[in-house]
Protein backbone atom coordinates (compact mmCIF):
# COMPACT_ATOMS: atom_id res chain seq x y z
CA UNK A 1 106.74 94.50 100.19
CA UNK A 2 108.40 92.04 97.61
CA UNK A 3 108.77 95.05 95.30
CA UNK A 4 110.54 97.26 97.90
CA UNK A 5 107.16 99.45 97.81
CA UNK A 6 105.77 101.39 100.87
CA UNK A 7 103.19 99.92 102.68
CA UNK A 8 100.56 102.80 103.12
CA UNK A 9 100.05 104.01 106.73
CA UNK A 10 96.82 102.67 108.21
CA UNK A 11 96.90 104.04 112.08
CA UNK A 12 94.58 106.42 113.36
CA UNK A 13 95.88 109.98 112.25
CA UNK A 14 95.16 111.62 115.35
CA UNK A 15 97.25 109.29 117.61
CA UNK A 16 100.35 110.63 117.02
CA UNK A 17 102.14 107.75 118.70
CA UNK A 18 100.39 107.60 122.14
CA UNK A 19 100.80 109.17 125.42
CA UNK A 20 104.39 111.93 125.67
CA UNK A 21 106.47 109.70 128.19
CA UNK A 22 109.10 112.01 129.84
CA UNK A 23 112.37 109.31 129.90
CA UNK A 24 115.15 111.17 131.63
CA UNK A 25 118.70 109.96 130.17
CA UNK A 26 122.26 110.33 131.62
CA UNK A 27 125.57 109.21 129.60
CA UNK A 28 125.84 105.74 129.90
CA UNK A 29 121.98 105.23 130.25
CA UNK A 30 119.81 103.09 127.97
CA UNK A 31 116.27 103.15 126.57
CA UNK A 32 115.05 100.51 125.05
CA UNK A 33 110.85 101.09 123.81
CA UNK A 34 107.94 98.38 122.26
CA UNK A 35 105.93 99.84 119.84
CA UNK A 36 102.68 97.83 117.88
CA UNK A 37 103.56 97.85 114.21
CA UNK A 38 99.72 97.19 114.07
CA UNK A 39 98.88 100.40 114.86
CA UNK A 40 100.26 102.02 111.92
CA UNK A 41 100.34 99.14 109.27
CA UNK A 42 98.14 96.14 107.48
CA UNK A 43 100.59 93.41 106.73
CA UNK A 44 98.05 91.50 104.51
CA UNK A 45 100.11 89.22 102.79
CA UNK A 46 102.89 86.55 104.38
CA UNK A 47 106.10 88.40 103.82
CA UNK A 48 109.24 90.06 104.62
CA UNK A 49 109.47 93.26 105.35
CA UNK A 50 111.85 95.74 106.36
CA UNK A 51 111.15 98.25 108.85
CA UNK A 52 112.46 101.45 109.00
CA UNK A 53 111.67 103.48 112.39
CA UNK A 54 112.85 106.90 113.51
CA UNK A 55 112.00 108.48 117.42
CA UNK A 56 112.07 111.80 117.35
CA UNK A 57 113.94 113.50 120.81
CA UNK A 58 113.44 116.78 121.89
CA UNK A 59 116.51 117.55 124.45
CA UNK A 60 115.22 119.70 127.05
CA UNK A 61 116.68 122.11 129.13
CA UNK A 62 117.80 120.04 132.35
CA UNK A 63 117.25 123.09 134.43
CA UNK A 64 113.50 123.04 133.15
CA UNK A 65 111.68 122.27 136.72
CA UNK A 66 108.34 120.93 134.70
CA UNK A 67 110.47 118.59 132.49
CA UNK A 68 108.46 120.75 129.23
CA UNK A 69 110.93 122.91 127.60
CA UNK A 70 112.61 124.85 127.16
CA UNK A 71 114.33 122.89 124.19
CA UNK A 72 117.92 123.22 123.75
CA UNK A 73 117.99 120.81 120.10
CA UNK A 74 115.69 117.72 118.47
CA UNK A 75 117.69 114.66 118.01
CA UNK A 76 116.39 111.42 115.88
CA UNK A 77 117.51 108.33 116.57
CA UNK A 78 116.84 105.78 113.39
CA UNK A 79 116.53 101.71 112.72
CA UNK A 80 116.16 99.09 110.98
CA UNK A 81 114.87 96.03 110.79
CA UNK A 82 113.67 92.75 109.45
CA UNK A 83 110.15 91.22 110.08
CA UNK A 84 108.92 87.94 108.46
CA UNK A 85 105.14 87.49 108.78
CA UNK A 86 103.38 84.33 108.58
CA UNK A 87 100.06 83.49 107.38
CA UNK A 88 98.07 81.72 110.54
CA UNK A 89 98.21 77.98 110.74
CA UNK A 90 101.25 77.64 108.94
């Protein structure tokens, strides 16, 4: 927002960021995910706005044969970014 106010969060409070996707990572390895920013926000007004996203990482145990636990730390990983939107026909 122009005056560096939180826009409130408008998703669906039960979705909890969709379906648990088990991504296994090795050093070296990259992840790269897409997320809908319209899932959790109303941009009403042309603007730019800056993003702030964090992705929460449980590490599991590698020895874990179901991929579930047990978990040996949470890590976050955090961003930032910069998104300009336009009003339609412009």
């Amino acid at each position: 927002m122009p005056d560096g106010k939180r826009l409130p969060d408008t998703g669906n409070p039960t979705h909890h960021g969709g379906l648990v996707v088990i991504q296994i990572l090795r050093p070296g390895d990259i992840f790269t995910a897409e997320v809908d920013l319209s899932k959790w926000f109303t941009f009403v007004e042309p603007n730019t706005y800056r993003i702030t996203g964090v992705f929460e990482m449980p590490v599991i145990d590698p020895a874990s044969s179901d991929g579930f636990g047990p978990v040996v730390w949470d890590e976050l990983a955090a961003g930032e970014c910069i998104v300009r939107v336009v009003a339609r026909g412009r």
